[in-house]
PDB file of N, CA and C in Angstrom:
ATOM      1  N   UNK A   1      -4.407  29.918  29.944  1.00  0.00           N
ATOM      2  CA  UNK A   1      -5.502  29.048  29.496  1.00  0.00           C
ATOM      3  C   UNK A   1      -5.957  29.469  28.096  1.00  0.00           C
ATOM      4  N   UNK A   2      -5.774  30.576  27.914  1.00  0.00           N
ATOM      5  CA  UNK A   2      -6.730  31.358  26.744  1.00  0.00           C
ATOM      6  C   UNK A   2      -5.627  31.252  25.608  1.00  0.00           C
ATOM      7  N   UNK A   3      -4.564  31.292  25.938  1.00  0.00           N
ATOM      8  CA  UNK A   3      -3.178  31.303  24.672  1.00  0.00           C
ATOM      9  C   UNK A   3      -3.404  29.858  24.167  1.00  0.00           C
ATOM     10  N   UNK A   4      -3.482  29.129  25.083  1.00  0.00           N
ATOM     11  CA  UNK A   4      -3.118  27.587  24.521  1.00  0.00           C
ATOM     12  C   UNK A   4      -4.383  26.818  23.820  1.00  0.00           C
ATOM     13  N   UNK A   5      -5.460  27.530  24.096  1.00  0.00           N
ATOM     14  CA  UNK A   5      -6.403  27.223  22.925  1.00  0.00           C
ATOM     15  C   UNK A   5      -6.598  27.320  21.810  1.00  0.00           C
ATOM     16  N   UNK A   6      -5.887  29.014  21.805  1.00  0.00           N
ATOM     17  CA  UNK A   6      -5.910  29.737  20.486  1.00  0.00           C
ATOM     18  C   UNK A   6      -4.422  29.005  19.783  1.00  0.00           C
ATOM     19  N   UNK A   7      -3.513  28.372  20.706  1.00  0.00           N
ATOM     20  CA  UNK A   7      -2.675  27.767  19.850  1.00  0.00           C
ATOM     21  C   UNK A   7      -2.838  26.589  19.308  1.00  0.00           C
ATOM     22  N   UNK A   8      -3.623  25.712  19.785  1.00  0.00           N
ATOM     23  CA  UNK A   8      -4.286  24.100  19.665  1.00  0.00           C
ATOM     24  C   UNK A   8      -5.277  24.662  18.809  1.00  0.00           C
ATOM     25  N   UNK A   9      -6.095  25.776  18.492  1.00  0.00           N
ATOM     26  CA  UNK A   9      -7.116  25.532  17.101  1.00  0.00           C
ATOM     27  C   UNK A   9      -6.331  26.137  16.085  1.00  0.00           C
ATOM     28  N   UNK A  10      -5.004  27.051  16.306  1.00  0.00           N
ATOM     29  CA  UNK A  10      -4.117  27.210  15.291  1.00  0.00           C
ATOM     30  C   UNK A  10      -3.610  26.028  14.168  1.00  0.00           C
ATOM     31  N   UNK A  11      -2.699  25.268  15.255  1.00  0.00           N
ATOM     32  CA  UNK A  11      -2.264  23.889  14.724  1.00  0.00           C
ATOM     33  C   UNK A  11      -3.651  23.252  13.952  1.00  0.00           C
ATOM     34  N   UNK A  12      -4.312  23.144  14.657  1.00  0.00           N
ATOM     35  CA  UNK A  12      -5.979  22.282  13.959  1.00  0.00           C
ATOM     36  C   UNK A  12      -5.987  22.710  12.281  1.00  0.00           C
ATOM     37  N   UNK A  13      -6.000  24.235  12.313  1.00  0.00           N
ATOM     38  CA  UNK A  13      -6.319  24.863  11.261  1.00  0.00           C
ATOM     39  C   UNK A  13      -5.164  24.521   9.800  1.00  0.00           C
ATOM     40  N   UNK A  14      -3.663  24.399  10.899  1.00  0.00           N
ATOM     41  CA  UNK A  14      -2.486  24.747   9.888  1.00  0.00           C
ATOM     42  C   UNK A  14      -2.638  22.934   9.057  1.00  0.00           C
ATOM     43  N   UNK A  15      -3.126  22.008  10.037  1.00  0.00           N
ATOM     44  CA  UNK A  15      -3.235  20.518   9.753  1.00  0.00           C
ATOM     45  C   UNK A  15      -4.786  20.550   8.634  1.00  0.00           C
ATOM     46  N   UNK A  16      -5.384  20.989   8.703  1.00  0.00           N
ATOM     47  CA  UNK A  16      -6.718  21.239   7.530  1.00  0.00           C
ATOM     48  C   UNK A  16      -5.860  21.628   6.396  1.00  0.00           C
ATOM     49  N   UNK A  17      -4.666  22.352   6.466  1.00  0.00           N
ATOM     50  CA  UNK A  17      -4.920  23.553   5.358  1.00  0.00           C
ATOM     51  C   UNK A  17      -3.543  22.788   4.223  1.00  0.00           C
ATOM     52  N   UNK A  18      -2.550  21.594   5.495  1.00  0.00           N
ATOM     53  CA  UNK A  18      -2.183  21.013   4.633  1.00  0.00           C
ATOM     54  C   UNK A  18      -2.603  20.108   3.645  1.00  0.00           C
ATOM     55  N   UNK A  19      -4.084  19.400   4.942  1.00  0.00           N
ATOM     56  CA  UNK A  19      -4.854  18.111   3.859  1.00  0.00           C
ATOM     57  C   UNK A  19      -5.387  18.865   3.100  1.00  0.00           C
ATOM     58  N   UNK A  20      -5.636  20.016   2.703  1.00  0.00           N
ATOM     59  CA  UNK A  20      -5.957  20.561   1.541  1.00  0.00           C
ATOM     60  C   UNK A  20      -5.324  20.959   0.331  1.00  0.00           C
ATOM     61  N   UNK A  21      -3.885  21.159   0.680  1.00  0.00           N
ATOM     62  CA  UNK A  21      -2.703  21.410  -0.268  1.00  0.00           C
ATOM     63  C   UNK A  21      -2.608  20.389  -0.947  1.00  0.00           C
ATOM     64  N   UNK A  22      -2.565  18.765   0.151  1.00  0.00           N
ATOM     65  CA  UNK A  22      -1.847  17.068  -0.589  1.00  0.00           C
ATOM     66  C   UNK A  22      -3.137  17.168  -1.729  1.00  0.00           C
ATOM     67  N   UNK A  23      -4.973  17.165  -0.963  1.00  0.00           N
ATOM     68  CA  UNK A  23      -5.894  17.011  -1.769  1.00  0.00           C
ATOM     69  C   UNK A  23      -5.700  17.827  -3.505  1.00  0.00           C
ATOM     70  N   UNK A  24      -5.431  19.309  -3.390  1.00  0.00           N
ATOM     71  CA  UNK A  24      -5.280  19.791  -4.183  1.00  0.00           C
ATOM     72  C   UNK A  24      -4.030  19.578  -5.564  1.00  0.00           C
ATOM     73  N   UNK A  25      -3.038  18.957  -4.707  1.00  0.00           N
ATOM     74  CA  UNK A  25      -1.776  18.580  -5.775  1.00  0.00           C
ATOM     75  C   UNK A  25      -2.317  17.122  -6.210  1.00  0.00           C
ATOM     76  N   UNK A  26      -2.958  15.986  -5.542  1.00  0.00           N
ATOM     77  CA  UNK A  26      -3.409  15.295  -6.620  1.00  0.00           C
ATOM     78  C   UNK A  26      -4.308  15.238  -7.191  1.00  0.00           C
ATOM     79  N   UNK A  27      -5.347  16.475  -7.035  1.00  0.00           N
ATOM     80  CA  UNK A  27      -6.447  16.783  -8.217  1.00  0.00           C
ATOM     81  C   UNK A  27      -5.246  17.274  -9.427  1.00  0.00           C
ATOM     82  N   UNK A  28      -4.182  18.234  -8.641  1.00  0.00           N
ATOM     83  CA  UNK A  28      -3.837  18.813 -10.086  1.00  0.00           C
ATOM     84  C   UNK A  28      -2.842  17.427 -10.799  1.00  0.00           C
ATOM     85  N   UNK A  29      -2.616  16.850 -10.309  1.00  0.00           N
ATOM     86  CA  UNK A  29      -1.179  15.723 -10.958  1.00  0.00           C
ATOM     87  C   UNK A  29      -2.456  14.766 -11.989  1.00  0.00           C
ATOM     88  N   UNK A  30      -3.246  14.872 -11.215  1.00  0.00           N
ATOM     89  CA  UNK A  30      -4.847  14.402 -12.409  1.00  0.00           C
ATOM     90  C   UNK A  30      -5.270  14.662 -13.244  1.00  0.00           C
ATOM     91  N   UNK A  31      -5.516  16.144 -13.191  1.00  0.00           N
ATOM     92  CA  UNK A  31      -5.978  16.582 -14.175  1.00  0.00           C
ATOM     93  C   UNK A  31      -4.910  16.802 -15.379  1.00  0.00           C
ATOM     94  N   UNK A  32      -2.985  16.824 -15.146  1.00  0.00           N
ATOM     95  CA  UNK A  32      -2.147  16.976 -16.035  1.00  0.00           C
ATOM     96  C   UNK A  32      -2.270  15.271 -16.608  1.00  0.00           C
ATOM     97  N   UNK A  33      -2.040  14.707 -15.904  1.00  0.00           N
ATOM     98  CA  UNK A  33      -2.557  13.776 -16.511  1.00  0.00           C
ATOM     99  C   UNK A  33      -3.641  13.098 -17.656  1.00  0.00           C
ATOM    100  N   UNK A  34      -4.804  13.283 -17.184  1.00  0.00           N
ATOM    101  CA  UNK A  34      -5.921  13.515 -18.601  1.00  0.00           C
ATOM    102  C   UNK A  34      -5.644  14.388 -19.405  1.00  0.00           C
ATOM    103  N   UNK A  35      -5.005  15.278 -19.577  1.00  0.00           N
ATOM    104  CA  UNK A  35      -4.975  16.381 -20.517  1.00  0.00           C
ATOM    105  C   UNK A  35      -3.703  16.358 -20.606  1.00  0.00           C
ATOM    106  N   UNK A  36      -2.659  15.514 -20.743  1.00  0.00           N
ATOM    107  CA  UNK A  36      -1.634  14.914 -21.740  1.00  0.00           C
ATOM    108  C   UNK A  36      -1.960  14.023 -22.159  1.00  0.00           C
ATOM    109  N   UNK A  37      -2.934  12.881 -21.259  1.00  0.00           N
ATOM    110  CA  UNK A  37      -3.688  10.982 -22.530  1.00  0.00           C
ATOM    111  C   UNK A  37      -4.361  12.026 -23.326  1.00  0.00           C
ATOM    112  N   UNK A  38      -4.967  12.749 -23.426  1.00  0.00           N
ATOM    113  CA  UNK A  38      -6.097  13.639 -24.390  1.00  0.00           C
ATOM    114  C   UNK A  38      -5.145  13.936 -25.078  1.00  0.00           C
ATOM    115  N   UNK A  39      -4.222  14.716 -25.022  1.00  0.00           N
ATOM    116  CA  UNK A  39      -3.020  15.223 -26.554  1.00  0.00           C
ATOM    117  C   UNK A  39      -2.234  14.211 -26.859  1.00  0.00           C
ATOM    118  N   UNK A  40      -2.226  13.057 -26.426  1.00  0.00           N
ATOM    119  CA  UNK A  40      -1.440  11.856 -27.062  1.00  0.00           C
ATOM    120  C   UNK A  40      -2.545  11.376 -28.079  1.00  0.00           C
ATOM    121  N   UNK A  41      -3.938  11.008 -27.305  1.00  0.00           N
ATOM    122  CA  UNK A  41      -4.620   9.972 -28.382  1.00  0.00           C
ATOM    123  C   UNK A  41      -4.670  10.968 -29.102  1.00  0.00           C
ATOM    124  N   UNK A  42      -5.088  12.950 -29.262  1.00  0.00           N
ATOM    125  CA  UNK A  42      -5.349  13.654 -30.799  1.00  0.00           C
ATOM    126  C   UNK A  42      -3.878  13.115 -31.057  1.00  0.00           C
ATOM    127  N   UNK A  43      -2.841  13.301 -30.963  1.00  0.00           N
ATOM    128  CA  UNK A  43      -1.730  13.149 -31.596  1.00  0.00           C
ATOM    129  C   UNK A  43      -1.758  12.037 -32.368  1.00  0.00           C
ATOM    130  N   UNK A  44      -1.734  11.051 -31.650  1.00  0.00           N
ATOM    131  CA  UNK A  44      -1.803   9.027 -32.611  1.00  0.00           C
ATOM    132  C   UNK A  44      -2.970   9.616 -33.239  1.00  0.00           C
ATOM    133  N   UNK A  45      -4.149   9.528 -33.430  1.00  0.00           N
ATOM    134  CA  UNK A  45      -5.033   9.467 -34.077  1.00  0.00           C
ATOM    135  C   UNK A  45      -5.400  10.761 -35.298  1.00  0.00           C
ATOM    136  N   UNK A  46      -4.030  11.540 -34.644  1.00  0.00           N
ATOM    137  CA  UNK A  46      -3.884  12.891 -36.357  1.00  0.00           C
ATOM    138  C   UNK A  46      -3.085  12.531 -37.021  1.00  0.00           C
ATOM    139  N   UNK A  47      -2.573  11.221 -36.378  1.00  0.00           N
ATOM    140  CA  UNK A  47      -1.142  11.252 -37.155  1.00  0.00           C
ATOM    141  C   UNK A  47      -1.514  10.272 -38.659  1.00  0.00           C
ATOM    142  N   UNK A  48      -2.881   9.474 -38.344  1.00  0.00           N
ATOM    143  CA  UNK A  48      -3.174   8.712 -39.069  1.00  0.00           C
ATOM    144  C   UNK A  48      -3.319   8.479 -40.676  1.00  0.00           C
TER     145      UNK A  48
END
């Protein structure tokens, strides 16, 4: 009884920790994002 709880809030935990990985890779695919449009427009607009 006592194993299979601790294995069912395991899984719980390992399923949090992926929606936190997906959350975290598209903050970061975001933030590379703005901060390459940011060195394009200085770029066009130094190039002037």
């Amino acid at each position: 009884m006592r194993s299979g709880f601790d294995q069912s809030h395991f899984e719980l935990d390992m399923h949090d920790m992926e929606l936190g990985f997906s959350i975290l890779d598209q903050s970061f695919v975001a933030i590379c994002a703005v901060a390459w449009s940011i060195k394009a427009l200085e770029r066009i607009l130094g190039g002037r």
